[in-house]
C-alpha atoms as a PDB file:
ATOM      1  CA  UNK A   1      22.688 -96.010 -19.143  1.00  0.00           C
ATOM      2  CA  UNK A   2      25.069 -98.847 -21.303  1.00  0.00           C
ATOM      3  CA  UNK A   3      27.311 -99.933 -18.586  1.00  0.00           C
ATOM      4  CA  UNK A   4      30.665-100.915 -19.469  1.00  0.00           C
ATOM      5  CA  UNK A   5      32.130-103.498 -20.834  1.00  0.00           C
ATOM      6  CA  UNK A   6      34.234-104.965 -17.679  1.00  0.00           C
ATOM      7  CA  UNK A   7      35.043-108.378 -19.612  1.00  0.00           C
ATOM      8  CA  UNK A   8      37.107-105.666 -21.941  1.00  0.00           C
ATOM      9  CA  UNK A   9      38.248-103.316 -19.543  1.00  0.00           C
ATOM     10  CA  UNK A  10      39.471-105.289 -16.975  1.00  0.00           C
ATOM     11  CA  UNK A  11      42.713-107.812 -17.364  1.00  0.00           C
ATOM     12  CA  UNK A  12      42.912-111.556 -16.264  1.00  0.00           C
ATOM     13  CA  UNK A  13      44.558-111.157 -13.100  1.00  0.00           C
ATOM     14  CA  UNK A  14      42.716-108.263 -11.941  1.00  0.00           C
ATOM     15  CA  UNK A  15      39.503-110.698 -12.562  1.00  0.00           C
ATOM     16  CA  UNK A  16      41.009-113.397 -10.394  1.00  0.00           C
ATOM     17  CA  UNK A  17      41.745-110.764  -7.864  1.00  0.00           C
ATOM     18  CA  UNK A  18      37.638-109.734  -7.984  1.00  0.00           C
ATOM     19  CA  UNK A  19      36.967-113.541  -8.191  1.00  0.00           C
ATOM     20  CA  UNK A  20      39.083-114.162  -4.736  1.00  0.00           C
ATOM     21  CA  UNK A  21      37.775-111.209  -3.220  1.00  0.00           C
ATOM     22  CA  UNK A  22      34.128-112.227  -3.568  1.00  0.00           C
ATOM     23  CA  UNK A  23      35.038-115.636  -2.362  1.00  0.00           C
ATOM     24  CA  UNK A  24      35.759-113.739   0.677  1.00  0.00           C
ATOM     25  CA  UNK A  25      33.455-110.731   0.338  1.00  0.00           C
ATOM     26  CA  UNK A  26      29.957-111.557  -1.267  1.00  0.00           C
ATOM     27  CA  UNK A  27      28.626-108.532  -3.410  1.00  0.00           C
ATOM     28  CA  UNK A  28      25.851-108.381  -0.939  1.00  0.00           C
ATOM     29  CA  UNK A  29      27.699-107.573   2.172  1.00  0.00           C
ATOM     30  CA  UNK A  30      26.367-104.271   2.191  1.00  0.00           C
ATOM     31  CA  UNK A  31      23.135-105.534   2.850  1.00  0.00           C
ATOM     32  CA  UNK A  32      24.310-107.926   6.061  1.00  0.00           C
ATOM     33  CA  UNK A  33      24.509-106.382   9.738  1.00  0.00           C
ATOM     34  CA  UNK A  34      27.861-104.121  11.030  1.00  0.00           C
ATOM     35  CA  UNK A  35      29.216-107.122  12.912  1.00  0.00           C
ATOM     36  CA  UNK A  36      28.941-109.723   9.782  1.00  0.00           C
ATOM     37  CA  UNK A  37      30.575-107.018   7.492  1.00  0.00           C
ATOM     38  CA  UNK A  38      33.088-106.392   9.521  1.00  0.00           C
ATOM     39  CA  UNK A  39      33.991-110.056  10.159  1.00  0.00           C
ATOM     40  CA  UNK A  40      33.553-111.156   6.323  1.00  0.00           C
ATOM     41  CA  UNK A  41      35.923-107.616   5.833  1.00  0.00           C
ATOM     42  CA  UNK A  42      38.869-109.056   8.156  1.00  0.00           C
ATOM     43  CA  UNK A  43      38.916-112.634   7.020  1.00  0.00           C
ATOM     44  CA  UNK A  44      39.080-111.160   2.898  1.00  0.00           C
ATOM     45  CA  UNK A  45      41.948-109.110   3.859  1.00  0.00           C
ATOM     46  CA  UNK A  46      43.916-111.535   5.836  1.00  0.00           C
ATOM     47  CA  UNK A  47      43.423-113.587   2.627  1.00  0.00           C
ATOM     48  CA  UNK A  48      45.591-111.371   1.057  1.00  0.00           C
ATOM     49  CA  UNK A  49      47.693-110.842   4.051  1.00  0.00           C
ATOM     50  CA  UNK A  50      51.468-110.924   2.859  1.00  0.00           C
ATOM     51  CA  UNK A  51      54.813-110.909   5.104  1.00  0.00           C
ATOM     52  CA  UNK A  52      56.476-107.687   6.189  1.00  0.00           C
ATOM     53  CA  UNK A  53      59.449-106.971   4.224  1.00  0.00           C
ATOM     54  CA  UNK A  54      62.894-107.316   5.594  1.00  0.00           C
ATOM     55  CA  UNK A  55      63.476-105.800   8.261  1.00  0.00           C
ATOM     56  CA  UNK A  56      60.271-103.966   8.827  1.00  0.00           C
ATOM     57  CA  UNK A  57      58.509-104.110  12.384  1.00  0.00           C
ATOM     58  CA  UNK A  58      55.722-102.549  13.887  1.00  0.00           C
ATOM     59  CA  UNK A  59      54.044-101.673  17.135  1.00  0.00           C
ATOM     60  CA  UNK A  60      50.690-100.513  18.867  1.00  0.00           C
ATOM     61  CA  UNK A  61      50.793 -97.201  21.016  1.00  0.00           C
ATOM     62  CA  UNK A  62      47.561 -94.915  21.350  1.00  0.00           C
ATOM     63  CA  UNK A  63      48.485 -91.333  19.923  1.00  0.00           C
ATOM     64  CA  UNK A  64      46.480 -88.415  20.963  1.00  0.00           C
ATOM     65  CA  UNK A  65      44.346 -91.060  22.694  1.00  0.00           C
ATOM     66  CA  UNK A  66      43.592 -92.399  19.392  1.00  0.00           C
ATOM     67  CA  UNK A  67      45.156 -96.310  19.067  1.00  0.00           C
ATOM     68  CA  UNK A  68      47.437 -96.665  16.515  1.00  0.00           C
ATOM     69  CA  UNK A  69      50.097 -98.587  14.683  1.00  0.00           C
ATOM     70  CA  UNK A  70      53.239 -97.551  14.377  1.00  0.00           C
ATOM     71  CA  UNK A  71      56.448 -98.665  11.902  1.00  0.00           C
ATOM     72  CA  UNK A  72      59.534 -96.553  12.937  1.00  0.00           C
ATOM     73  CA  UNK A  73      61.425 -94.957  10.390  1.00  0.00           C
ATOM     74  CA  UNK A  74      62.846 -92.015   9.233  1.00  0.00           C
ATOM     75  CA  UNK A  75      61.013 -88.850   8.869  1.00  0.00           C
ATOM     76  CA  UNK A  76      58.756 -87.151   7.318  1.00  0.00           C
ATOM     77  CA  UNK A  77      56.068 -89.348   9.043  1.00  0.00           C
ATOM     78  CA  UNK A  78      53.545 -90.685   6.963  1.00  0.00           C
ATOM     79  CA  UNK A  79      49.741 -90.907   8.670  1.00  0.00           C
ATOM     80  CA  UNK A  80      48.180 -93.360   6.897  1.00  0.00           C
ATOM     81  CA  UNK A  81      44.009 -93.436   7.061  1.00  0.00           C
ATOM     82  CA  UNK A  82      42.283 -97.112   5.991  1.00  0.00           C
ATOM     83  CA  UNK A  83      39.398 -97.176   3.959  1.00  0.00           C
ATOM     84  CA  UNK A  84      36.243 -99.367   4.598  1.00  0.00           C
ATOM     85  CA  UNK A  85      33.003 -97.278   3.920  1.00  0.00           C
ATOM     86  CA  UNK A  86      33.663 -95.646   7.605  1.00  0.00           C
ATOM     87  CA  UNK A  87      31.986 -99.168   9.056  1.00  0.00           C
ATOM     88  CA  UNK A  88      34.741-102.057   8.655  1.00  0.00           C
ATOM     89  CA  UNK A  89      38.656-102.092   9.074  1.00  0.00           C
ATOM     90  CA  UNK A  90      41.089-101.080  11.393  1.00  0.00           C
ATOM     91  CA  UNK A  91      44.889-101.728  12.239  1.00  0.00           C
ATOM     92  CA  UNK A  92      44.772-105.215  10.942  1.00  0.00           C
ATOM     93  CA  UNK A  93      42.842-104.632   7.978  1.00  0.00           C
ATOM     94  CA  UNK A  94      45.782-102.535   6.367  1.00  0.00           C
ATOM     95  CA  UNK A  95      48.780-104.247   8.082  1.00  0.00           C
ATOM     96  CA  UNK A  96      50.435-105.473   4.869  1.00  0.00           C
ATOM     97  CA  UNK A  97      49.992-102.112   3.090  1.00  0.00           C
ATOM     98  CA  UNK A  98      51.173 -99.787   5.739  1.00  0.00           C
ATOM     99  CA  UNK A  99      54.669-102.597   6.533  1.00  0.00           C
ATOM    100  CA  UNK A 100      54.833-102.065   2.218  1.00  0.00           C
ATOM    101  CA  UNK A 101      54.699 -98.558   2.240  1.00  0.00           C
ATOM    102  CA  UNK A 102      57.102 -98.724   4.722  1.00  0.00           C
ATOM    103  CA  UNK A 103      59.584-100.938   2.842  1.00  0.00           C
ATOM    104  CA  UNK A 104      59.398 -99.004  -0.050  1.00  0.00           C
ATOM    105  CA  UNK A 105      60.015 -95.646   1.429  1.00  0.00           C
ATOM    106  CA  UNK A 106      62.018 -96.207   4.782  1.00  0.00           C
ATOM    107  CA  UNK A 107      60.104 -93.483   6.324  1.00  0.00           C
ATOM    108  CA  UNK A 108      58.054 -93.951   9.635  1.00  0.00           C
ATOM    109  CA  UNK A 109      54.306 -95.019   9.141  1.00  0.00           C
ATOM    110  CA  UNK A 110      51.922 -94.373  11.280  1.00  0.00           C
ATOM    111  CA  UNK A 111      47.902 -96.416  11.001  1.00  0.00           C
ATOM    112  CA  UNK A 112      45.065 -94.649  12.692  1.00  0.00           C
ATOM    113  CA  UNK A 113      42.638 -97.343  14.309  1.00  0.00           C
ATOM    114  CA  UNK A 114      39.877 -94.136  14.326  1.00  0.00           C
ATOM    115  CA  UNK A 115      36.242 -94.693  15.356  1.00  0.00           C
ATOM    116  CA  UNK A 116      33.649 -96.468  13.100  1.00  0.00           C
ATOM    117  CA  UNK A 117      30.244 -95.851  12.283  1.00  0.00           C
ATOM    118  CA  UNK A 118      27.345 -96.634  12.824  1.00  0.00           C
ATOM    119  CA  UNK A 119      27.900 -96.320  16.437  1.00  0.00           C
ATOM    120  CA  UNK A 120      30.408 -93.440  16.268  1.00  0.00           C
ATOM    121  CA  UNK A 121      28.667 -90.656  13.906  1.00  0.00           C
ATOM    122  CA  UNK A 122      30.525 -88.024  12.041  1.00  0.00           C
ATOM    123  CA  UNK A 123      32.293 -86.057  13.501  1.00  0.00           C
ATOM    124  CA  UNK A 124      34.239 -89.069  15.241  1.00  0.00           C
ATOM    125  CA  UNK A 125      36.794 -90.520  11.998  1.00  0.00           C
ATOM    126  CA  UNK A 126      37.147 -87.214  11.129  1.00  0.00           C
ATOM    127  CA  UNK A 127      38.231 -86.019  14.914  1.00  0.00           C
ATOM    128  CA  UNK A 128      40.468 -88.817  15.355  1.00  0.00           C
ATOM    129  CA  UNK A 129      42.267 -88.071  11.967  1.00  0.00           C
ATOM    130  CA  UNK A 130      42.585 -84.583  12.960  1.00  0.00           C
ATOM    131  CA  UNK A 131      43.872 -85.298  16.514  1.00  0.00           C
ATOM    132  CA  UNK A 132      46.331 -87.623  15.248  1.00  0.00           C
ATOM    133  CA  UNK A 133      47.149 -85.401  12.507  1.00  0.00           C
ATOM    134  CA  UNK A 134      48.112 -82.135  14.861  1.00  0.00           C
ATOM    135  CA  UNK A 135      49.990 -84.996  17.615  1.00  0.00           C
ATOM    136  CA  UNK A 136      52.324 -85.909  14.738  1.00  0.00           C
ATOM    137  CA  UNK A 137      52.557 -82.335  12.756  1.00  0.00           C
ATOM    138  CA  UNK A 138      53.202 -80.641  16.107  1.00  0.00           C
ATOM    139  CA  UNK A 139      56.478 -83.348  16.150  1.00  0.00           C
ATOM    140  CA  UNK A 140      57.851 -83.484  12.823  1.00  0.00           C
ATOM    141  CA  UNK A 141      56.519 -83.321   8.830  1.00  0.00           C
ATOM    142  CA  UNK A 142      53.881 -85.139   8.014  1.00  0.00           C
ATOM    143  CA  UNK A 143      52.553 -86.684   4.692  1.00  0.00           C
ATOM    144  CA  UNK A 144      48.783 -88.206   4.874  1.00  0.00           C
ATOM    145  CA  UNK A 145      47.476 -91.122   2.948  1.00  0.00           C
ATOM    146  CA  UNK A 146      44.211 -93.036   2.734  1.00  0.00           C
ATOM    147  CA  UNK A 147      42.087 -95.216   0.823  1.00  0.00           C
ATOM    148  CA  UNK A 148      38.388 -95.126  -0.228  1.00  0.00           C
ATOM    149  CA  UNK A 149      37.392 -93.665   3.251  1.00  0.00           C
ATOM    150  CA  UNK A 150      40.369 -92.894   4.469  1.00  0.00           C
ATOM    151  CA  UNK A 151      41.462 -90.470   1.594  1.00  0.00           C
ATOM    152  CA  UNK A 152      38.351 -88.608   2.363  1.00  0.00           C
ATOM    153  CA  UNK A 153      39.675 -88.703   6.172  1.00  0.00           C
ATOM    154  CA  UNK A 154      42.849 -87.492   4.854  1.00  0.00           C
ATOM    155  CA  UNK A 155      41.430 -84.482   2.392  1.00  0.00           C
ATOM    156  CA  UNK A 156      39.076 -83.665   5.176  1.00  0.00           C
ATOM    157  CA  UNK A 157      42.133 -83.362   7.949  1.00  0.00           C
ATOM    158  CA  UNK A 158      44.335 -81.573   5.173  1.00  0.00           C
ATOM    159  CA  UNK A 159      41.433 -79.233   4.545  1.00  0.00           C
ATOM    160  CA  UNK A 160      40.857 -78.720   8.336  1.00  0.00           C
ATOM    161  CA  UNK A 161      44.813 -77.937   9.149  1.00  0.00           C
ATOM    162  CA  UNK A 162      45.201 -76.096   5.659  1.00  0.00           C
ATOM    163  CA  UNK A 163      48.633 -74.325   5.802  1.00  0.00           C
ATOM    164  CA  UNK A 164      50.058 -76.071   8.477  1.00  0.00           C
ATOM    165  CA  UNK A 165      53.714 -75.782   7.229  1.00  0.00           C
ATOM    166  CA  UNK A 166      54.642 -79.268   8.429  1.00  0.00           C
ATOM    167  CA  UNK A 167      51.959 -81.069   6.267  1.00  0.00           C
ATOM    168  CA  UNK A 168      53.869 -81.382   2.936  1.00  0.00           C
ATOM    169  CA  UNK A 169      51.348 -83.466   0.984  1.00  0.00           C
ATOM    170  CA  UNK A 170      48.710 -86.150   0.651  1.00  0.00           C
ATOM    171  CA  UNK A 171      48.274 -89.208  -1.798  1.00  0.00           C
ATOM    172  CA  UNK A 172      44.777 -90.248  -2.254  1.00  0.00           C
ATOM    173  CA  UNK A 173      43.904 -93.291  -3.300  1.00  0.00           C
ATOM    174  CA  UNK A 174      40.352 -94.000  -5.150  1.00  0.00           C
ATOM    175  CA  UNK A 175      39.169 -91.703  -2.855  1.00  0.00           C
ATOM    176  CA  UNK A 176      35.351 -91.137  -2.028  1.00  0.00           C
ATOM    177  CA  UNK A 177      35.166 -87.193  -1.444  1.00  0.00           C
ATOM    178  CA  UNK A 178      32.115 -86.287  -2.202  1.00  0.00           C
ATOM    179  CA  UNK A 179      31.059 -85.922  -5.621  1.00  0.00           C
ATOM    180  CA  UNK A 180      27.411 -85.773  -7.525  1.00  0.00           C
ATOM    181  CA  UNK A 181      26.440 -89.095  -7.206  1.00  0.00           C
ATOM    182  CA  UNK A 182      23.581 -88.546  -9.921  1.00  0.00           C
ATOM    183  CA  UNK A 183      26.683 -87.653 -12.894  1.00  0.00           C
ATOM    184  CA  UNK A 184      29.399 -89.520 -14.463  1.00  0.00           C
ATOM    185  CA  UNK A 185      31.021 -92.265 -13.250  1.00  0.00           C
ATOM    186  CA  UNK A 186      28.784 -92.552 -10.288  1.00  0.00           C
ATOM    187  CA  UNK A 187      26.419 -93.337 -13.336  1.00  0.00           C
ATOM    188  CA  UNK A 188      28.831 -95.040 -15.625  1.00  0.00           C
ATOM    189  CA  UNK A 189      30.118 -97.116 -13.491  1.00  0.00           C
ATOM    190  CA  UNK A 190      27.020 -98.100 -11.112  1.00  0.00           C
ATOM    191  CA  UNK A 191      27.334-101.770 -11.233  1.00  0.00           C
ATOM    192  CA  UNK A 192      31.313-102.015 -11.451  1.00  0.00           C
ATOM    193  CA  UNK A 193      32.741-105.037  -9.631  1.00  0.00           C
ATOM    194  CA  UNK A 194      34.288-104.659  -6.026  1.00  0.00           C
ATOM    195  CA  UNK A 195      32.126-101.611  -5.447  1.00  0.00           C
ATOM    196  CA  UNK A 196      28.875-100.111  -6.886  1.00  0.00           C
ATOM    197  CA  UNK A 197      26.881 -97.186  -6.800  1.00  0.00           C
ATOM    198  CA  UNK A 198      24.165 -98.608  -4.029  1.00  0.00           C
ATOM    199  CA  UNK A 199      27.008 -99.673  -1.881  1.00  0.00           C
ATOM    200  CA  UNK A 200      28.335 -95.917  -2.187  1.00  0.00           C
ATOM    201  CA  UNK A 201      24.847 -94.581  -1.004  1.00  0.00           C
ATOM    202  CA  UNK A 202      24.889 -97.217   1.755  1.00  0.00           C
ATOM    203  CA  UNK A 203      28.170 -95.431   2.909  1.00  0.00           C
ATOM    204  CA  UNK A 204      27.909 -92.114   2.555  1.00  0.00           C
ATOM    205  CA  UNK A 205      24.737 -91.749   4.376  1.00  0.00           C
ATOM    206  CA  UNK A 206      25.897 -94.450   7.523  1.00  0.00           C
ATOM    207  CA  UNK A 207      27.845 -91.746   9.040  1.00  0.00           C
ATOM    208  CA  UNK A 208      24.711 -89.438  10.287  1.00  0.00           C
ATOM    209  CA  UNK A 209      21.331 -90.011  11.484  1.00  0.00           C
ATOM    210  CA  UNK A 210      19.807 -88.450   8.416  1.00  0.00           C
ATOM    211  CA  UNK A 211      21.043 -88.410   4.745  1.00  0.00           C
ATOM    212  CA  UNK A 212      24.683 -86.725   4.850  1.00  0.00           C
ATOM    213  CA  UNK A 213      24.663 -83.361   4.673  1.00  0.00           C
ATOM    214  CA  UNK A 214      25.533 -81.383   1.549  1.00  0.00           C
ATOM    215  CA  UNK A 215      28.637 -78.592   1.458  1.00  0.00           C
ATOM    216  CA  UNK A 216      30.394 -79.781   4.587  1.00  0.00           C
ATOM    217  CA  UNK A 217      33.954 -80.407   3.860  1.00  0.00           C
ATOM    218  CA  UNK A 218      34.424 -82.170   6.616  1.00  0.00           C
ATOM    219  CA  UNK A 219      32.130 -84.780   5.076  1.00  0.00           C
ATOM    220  CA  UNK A 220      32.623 -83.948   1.419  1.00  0.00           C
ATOM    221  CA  UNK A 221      36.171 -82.419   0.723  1.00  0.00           C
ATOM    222  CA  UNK A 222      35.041 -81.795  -3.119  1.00  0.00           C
ATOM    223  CA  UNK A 223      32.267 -79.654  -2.295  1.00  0.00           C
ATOM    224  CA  UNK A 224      34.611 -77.121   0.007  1.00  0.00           C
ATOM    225  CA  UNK A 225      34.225 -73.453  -1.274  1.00  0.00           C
ATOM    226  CA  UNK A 226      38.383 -72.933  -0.669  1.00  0.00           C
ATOM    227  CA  UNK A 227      41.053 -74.910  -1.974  1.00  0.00           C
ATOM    228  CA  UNK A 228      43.515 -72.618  -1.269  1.00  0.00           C
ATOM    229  CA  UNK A 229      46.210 -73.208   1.512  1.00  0.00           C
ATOM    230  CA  UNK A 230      46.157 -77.136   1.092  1.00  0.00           C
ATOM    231  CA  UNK A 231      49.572 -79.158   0.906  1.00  0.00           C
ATOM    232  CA  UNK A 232      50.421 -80.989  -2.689  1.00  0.00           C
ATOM    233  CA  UNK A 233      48.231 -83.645  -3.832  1.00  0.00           C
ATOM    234  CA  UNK A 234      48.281 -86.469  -5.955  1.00  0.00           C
ATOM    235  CA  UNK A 235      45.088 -88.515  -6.320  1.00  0.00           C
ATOM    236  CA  UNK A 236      44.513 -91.816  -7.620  1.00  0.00           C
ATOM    237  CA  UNK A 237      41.283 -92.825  -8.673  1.00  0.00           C
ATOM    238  CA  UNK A 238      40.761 -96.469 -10.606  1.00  0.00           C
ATOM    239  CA  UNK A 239      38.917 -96.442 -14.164  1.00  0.00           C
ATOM    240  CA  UNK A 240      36.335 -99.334 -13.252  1.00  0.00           C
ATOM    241  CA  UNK A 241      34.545 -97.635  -9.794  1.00  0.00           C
ATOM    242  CA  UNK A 242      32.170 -95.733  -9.341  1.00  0.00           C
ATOM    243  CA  UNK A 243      34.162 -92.451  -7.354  1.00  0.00           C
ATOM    244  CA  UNK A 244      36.459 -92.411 -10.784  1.00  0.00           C
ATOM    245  CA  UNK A 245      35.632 -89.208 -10.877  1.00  0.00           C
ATOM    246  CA  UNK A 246      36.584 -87.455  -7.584  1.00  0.00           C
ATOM    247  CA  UNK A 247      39.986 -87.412  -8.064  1.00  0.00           C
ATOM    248  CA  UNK A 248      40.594 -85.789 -11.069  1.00  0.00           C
ATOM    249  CA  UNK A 249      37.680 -82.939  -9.729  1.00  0.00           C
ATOM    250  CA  UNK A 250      39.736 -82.801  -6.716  1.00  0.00           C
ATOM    251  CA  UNK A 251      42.802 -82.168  -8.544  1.00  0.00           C
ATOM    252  CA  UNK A 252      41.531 -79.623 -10.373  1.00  0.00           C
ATOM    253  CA  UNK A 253      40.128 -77.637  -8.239  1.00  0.00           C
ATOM    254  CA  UNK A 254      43.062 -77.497  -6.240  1.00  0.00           C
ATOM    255  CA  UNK A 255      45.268 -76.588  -9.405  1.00  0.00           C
ATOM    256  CA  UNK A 256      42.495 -73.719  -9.574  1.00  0.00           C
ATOM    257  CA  UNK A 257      43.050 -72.385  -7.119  1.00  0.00           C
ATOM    258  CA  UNK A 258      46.854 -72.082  -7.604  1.00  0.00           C
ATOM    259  CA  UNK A 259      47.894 -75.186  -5.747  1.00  0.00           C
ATOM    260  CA  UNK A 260      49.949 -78.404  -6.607  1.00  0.00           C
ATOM    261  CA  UNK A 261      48.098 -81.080  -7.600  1.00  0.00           C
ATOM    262  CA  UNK A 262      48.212 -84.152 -10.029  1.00  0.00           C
ATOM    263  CA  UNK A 263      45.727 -86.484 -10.785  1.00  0.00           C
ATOM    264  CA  UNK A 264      46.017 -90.460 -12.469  1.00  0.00           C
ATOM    265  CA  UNK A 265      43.163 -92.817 -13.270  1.00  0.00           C
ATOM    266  CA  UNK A 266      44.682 -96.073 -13.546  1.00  0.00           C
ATOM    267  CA  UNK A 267      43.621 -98.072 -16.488  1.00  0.00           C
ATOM    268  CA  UNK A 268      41.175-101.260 -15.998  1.00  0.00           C
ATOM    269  CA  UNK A 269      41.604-101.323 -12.353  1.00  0.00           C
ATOM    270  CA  UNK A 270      39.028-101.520  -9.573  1.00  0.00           C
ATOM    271  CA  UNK A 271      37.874 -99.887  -6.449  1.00  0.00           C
ATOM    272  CA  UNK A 272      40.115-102.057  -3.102  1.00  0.00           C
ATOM    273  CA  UNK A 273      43.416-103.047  -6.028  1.00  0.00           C
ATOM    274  CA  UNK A 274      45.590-102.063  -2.934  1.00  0.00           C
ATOM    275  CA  UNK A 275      45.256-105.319  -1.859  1.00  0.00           C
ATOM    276  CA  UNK A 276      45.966-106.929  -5.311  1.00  0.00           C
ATOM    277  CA  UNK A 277      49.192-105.206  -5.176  1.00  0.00           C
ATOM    278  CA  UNK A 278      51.199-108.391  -4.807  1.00  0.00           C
ATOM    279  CA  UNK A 279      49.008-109.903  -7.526  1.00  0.00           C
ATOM    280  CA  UNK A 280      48.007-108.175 -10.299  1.00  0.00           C
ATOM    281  CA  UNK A 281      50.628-105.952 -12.320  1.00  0.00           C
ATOM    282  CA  UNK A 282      48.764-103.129 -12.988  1.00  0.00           C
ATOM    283  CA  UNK A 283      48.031-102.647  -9.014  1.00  0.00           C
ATOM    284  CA  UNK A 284      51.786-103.275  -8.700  1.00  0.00           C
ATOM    285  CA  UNK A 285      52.691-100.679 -10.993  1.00  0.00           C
ATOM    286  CA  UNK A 286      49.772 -98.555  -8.958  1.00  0.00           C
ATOM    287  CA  UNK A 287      51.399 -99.006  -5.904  1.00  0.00           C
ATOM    288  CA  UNK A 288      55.433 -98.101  -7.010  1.00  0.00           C
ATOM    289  CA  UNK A 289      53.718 -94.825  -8.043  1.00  0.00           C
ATOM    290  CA  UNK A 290      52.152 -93.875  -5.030  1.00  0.00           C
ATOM    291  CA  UNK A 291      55.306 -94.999  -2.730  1.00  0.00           C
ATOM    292  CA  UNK A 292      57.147 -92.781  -5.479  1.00  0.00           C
ATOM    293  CA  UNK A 293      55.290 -90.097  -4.701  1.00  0.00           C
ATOM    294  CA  UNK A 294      55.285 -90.756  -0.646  1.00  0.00           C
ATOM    295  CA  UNK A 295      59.193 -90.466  -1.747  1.00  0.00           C
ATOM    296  CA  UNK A 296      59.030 -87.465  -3.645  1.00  0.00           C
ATOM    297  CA  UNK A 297      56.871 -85.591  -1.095  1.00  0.00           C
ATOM    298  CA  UNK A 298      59.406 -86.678   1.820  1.00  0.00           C
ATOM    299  CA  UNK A 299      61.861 -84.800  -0.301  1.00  0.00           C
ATOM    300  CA  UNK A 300      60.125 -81.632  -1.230  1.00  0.00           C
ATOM    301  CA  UNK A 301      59.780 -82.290  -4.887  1.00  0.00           C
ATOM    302  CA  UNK A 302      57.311 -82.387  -7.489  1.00  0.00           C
ATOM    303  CA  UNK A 303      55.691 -83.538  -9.394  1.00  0.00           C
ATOM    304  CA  UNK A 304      54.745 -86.425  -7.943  1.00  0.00           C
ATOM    305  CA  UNK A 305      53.597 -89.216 -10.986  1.00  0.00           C
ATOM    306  CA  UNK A 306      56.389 -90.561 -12.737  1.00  0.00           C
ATOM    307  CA  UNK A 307      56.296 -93.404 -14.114  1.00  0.00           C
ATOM    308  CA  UNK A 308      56.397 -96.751 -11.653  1.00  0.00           C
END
């Protein structure tokens, strides 16, 4: 299959972002052990590590025996899951995006540090997310977000506390959840920069002992037989990756099934642009809408993706 033309697709800064990133993060770091990922994955995101804004603060506190970061707020609470393939990140890794969600919104984020694979197998992430999940839902509304990983954490906890009245959405962000990796963009976009279809395999698999299993939402969301019962979604997928297409699938089937739910491929972007929020315009504009939707979800309205 042509792949596409990136040079085309994808704008200046966005390139320097890549070009930065793989300074940090050689495309190859798949192929390295658990502790060098993991090390080369904290020093590229404290190279785009960025100050808290005013008067934003934040401290460590296990919750449901899970540790965890907290930055008070008001309520609803948002529970916000990293991404990192399952293997790398934690509380530091997603610092700066957590303290800028929390700027944006004023509401109370909350970072689950939840248990990585390979030496914690599924069902551990998915566990912690859930225990953190009920802890803070049992307390006050809740609104879950998560990257790469930690959307599927998210969609996976959303579809394991489905009508819990106190969940009152989740924002998704270039989410993995699941989808046919042998069809479209999986295809179309196997050799896309900052993430590629052999680095998705590598992932999806590291969480069992055995290839994962197929038609087990708690691994896949997308390939749930019931969408019914789960809280307004928006999901975010970005053109130039590989899961491009699990959002807007996961979208659908939600609207399907009578439920809220939006979906937004951002133009030209790439899989990790959280980080090149600061940096790159169109990851900037990105980021406005999903902390206008955070907003917008707080406040019981919809729908969710206005413009930035």
């Amino acid at each position: 299959m042509t792949q596409p033309d990136y040079q085309t697709l994808i704008d200046a800064p966005t390139w320097a972002f890549i070009q930065k990133t793989n300074a940090s993060y050689p495309p190859d770091t798949a192929t390295l052990s658990i502790a060098e990922q993991r090390a080369i994955y904290d020093r590229m995101c404290r190279a785009f590590d960025t100050p808290y804004p005013a008067g934003v603060t934040s401290h460590d506190t296990p919750i449901a025996g899970v540790p965890c970061r907290i930055y008070p707020g008001k309520q609803p609470t948002v529970l916000y899951l990293h991404g990192g393939g399952f293997v790398v990140g934690g509380l530091h890794s997603h610092d700066g995006v957590c303290a800028d969600i929390r700027g944006a919104t004023g509401l109370t984020v909350v970072s689950a540090d939840y248990r990585l694979s390979p030496e914690n197998k599924h069902p551990a992430a998915f566990d912690d997310a859930c225990l953190v999940a009920r802890h803070l839902a049992a307390k006050g509304p809740l609104i879950l977000v998560g990257d790469s990983a930690g959307a599927n954490l998210a969609a996976a906890t959303c579809h394991a506390l489905r009508g819990n009245p106190q969940i009152k959405g989740q924002v998704l962000i270039y989410p993995g959840l699941g989808g046919d990796v042998n069809t479209g963009s999986y295809l179309t976009h196997a050799q896309a920069p900052m993430l590629t279809r052999d680095d998705v395999l590598f992932y999806k698999d590291i969480r069992h002992d055995s290839p994962a299993p197929g038609g087990d939402p708690t691994v896949s969301p997308l390939q749930d037989t019931d969408f019914t019962g789960l809280p307004p979604t928006l999901a975010i997928a970005a053109e130039c990756d590989p899961l491009s297409d699990d959002a807007p699938a996961y979208a659908a089937k939600i609207t399907q099934a009578g439920g809220r739910a939006q979906a937004i491929t951002e133009p030209g972007l790439v899989h990790g642009y959280l980080r090149a929020r600061h940096s790159v315009p169109g990851a900037a504009a990105s980021f406005a809408r999903i902390t206008n939707a955070i907003t917008t979800l707080a406040e019981g309205g919809w729908p969710v993706s206005g413009p930035a």
